[in-house]
C-alpha atoms as a PDB file:
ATOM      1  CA  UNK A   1     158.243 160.134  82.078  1.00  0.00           C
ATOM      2  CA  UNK A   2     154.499 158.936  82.776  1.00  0.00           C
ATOM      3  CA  UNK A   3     152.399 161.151  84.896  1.00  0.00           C
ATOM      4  CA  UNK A   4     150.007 159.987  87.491  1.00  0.00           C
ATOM      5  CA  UNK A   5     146.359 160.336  86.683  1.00  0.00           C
ATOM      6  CA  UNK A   6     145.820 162.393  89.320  1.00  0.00           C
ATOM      7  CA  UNK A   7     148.413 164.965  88.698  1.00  0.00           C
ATOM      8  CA  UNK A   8     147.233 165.075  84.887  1.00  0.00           C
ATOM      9  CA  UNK A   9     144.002 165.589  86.348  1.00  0.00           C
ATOM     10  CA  UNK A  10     144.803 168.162  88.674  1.00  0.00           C
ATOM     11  CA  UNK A  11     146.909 169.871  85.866  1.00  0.00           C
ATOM     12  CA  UNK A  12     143.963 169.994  83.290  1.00  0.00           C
ATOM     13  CA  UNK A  13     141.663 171.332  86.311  1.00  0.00           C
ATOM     14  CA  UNK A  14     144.056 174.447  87.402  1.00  0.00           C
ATOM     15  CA  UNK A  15     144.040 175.235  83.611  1.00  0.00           C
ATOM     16  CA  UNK A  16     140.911 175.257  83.434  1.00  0.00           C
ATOM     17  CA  UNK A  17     140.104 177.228  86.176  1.00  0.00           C
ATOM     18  CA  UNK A  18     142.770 179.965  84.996  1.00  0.00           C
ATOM     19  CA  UNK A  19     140.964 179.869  81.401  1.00  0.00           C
ATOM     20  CA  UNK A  20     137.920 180.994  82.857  1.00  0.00           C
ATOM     21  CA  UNK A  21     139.072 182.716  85.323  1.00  0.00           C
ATOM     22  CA  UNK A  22     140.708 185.041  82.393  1.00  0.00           C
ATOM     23  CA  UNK A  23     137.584 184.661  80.738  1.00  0.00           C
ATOM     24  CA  UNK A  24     135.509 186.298  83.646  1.00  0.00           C
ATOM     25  CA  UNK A  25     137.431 189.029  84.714  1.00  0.00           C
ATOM     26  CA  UNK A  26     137.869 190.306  80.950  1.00  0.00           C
ATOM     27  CA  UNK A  27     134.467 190.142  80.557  1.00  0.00           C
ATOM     28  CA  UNK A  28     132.074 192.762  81.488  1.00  0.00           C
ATOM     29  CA  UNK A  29     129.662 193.165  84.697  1.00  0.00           C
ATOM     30  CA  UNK A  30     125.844 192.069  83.421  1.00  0.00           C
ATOM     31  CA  UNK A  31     123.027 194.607  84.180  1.00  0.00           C
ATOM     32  CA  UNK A  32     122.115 193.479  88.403  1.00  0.00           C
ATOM     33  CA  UNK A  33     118.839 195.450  87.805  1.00  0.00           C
ATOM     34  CA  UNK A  34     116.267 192.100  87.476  1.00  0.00           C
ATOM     35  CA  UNK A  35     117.034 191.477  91.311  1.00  0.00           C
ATOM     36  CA  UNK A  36     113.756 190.807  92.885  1.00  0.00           C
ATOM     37  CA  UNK A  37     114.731 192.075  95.960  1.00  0.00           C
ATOM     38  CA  UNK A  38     117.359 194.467  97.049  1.00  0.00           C
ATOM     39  CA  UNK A  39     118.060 196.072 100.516  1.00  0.00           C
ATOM     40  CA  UNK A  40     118.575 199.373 100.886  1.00  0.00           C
ATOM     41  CA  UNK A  41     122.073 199.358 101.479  1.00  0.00           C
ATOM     42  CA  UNK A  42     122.541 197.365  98.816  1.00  0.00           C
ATOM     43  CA  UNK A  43     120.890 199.738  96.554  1.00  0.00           C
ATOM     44  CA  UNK A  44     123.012 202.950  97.838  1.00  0.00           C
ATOM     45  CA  UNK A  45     125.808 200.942  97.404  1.00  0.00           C
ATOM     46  CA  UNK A  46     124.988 199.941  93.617  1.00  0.00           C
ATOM     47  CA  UNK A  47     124.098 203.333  93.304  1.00  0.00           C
ATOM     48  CA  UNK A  48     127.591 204.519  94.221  1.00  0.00           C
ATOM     49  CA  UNK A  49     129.469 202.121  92.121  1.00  0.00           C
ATOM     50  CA  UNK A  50     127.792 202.743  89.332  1.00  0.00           C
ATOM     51  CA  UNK A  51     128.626 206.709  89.817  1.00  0.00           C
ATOM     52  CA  UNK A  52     132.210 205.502  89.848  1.00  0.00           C
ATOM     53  CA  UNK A  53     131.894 203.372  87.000  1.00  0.00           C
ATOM     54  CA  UNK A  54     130.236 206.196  84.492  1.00  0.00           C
ATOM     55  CA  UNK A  55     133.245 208.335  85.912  1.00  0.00           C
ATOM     56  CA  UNK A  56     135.356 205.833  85.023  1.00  0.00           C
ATOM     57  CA  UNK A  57     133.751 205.620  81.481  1.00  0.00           C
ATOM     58  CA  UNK A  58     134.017 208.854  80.994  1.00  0.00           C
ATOM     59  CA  UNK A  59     137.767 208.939  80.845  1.00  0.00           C
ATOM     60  CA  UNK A  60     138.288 205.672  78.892  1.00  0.00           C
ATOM     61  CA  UNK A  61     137.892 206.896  75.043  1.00  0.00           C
ATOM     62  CA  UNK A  62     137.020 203.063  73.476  1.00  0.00           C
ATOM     63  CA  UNK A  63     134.502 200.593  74.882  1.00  0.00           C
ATOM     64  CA  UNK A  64     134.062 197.137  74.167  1.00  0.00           C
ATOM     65  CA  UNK A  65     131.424 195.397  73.264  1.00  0.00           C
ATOM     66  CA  UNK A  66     130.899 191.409  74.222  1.00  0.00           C
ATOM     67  CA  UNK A  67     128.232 188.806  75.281  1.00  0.00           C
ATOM     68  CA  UNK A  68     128.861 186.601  77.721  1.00  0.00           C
ATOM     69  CA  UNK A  69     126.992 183.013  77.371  1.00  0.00           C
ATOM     70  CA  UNK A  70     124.503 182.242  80.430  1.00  0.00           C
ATOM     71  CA  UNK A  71     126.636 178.691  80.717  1.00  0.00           C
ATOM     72  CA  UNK A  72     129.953 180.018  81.368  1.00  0.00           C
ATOM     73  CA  UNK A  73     128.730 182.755  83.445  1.00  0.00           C
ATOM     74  CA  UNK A  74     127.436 180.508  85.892  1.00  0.00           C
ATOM     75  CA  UNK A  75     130.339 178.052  85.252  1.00  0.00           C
ATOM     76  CA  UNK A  76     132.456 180.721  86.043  1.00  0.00           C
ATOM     77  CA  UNK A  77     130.484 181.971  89.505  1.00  0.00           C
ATOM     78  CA  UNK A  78     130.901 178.007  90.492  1.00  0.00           C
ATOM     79  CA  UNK A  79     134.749 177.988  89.778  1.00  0.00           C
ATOM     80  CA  UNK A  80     135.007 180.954  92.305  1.00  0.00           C
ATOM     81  CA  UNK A  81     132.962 179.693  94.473  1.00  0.00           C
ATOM     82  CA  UNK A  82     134.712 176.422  94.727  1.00  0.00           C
ATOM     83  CA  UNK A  83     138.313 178.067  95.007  1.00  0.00           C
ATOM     84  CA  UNK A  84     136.888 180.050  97.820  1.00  0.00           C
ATOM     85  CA  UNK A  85     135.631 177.581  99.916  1.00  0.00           C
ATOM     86  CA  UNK A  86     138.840 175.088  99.005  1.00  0.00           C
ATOM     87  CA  UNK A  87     140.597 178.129 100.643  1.00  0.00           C
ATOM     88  CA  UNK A  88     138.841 178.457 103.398  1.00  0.00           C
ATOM     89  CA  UNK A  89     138.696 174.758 104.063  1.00  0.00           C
ATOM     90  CA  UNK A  90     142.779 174.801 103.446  1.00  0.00           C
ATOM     91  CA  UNK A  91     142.687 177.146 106.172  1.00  0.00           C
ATOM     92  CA  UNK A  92     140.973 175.134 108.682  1.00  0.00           C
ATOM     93  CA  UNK A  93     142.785 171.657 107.686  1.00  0.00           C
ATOM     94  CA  UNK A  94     146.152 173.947 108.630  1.00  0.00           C
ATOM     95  CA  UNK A  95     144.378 174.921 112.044  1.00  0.00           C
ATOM     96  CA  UNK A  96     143.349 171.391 112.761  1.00  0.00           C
ATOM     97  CA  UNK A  97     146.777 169.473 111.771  1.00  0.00           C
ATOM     98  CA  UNK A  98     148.801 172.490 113.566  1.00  0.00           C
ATOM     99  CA  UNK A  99     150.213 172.301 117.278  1.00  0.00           C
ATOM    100  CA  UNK A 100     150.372 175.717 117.393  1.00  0.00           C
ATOM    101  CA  UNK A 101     146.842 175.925 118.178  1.00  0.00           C
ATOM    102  CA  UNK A 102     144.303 175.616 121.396  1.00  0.00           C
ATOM    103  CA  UNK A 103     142.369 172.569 121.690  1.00  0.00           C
ATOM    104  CA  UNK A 104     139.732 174.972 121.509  1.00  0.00           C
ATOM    105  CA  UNK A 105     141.102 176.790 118.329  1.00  0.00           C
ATOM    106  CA  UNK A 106     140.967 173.726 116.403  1.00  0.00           C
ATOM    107  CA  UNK A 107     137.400 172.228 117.843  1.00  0.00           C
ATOM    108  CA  UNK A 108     136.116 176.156 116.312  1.00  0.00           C
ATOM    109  CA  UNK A 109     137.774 174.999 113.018  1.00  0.00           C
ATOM    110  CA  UNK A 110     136.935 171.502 112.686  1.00  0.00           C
ATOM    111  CA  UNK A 111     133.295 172.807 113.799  1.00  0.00           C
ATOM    112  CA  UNK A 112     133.606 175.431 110.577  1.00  0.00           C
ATOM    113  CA  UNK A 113     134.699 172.921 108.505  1.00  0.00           C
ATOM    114  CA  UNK A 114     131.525 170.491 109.019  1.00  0.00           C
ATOM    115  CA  UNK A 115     129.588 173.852 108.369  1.00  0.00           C
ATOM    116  CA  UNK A 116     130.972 174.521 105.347  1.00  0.00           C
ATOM    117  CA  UNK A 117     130.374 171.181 104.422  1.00  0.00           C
ATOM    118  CA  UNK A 118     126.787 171.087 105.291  1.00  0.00           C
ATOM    119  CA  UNK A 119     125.824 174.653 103.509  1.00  0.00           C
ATOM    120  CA  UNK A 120     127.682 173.323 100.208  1.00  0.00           C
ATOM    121  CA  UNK A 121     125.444 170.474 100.367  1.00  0.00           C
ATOM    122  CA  UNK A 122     121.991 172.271 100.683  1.00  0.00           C
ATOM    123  CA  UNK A 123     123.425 174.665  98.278  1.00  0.00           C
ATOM    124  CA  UNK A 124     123.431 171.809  95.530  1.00  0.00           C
ATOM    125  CA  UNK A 125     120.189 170.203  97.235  1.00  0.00           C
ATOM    126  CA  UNK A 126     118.565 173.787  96.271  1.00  0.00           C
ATOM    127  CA  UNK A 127     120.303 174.247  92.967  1.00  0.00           C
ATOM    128  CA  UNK A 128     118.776 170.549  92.424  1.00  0.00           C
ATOM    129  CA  UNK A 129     115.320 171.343  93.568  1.00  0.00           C
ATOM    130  CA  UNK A 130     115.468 174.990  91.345  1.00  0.00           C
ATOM    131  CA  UNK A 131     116.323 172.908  88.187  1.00  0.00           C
ATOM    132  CA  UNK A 132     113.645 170.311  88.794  1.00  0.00           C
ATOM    133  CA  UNK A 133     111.060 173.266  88.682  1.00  0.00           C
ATOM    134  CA  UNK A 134     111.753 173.626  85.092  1.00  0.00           C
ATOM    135  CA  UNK A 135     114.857 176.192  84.931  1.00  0.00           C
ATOM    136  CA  UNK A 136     117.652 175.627  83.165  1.00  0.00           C
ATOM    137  CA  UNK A 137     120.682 176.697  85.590  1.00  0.00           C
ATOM    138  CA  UNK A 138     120.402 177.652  89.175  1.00  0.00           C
ATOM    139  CA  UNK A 139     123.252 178.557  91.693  1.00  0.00           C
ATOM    140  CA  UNK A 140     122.938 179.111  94.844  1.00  0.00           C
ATOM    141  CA  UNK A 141     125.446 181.425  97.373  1.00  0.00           C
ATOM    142  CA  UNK A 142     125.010 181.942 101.147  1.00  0.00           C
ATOM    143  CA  UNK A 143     127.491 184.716 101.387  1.00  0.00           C
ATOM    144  CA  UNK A 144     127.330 186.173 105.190  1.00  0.00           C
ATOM    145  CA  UNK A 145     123.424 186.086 106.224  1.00  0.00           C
ATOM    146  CA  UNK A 146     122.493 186.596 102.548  1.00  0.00           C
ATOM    147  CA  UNK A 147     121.522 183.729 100.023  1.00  0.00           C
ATOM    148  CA  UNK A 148     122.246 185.178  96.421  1.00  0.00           C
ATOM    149  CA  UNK A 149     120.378 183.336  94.077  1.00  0.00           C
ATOM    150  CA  UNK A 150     120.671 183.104  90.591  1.00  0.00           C
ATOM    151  CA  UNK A 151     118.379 181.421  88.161  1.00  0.00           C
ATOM    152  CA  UNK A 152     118.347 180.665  83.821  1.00  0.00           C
ATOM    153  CA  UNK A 153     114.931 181.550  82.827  1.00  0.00           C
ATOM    154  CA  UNK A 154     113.371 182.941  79.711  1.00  0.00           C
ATOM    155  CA  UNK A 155     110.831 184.918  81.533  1.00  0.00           C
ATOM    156  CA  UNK A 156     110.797 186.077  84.945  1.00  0.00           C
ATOM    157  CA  UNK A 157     108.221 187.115  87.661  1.00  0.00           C
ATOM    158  CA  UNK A 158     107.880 188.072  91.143  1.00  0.00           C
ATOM    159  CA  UNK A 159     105.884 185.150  91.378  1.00  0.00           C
ATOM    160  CA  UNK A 160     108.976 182.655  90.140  1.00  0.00           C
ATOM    161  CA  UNK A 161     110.911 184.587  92.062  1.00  0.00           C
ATOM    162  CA  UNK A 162     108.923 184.373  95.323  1.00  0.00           C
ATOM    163  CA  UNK A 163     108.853 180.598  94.874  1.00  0.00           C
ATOM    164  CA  UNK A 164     112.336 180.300  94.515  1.00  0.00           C
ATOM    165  CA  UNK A 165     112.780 182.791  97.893  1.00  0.00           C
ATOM    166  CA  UNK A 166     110.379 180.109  99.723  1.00  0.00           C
ATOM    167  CA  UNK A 167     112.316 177.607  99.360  1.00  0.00           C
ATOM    168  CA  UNK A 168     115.008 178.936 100.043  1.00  0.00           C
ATOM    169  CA  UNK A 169     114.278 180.449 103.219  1.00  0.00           C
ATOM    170  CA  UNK A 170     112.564 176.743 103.800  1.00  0.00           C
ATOM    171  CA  UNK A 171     115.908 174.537 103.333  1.00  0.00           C
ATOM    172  CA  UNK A 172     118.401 177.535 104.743  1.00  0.00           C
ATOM    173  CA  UNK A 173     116.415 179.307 107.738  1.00  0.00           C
ATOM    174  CA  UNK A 174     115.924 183.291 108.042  1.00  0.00           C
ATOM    175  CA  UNK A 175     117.718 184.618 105.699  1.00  0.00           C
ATOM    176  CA  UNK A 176     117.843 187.835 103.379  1.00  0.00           C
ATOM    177  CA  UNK A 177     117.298 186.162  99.932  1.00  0.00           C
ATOM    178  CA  UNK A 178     118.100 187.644  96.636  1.00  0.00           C
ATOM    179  CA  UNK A 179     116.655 186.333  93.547  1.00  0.00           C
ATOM    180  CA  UNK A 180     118.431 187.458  90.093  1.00  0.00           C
ATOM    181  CA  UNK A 181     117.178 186.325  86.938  1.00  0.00           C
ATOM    182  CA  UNK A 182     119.645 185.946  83.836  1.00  0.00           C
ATOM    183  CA  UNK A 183     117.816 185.455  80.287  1.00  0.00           C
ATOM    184  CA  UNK A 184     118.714 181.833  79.214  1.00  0.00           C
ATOM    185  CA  UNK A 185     120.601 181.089  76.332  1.00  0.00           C
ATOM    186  CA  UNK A 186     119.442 179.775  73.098  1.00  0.00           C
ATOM    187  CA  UNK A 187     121.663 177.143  72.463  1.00  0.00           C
END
């Protein structure tokens, strides 16, 4: 029995994604303390979790010890990313192709689904423009009315990482910007 490209294609995708999806959640949290800026709810909340987590740590008796490579971390962030936003536009495509919904029900979605479209693509445009300053991986999240970014960089600075916060705030509006910097690998 032959199989259609795209079904082999699709097949060697969703195992791919379940690979590293396996491969994230096994792995553990990196250090979020090299954010340039952090709100202060933010912060309390950090705060608490990290309470919970030494609790936590307490009453495990063996810890594990692992690096995670700088490349599959961020591979890893866009693999989530992506099966979010496939959800979400799933979601709308079932709104728009239903009958079970208003006229204006499916105008909202169709408009959400142009949206979507439209943030994805300055998302890339400013993962683009981050690289082209000379750092090795960027990615770029507008979660809410926050833009998480984070960047591959042997050193980091407030300066870098007001830069990186201009333009941001240039191609995306008034936002709350976040600027995390992971040490790049040496491969």
């Amino acid at each position: 029995m032959l199989l259609k490209k795209q079904t082999v294609w699709l097949l060697t995708m969703l195992s791919l994604v379940v690979v590293l999806s396996v491969y994230y959640i096994t792995s553990p949290e990196n250090p979020k303390d090299n954010v340039a800026f952090v709100d202060k709810k933010e912060e309390q909340k950090n705060a608490k979790e990290k309470s919970a987590k030494a609790s936590d740590k307490k009453e495990k008796a063996t810890a594990e010890v692992s690096t995670v490579d700088t490349n599959d971390m961020f591979t890893a962030l866009r693999l989530n990313i992506e099966d979010e936003r496939s959800k979400l536009i799933e979601q709308y495509n079932d709104v728009v192709a239903s009958s079970d919904y208003t006229p204006e029900e499916k105008s909202k979605a169709k408009d959400q689904l142009e949206e979507l479209a439209k943030l994805s693509e300055k998302e890339g445009f400013l993962e683009d423009m981050i690289k082209s300053n000379g750092y090795k991986d960027a990615l770029v999240r507008t979660e809410g009315g926050q833009v998480k970014v984070t960047v591959s960089s042997k050193k980091k600075s407030p300066e870098q990482a007001n830069k990186i916060m201009q333009l941001v705030e240039k191609e995306l509006g008034n936002k709350l910007v976040s600027v995390e910097f992971q040490p790049a690998s040496s491969k």
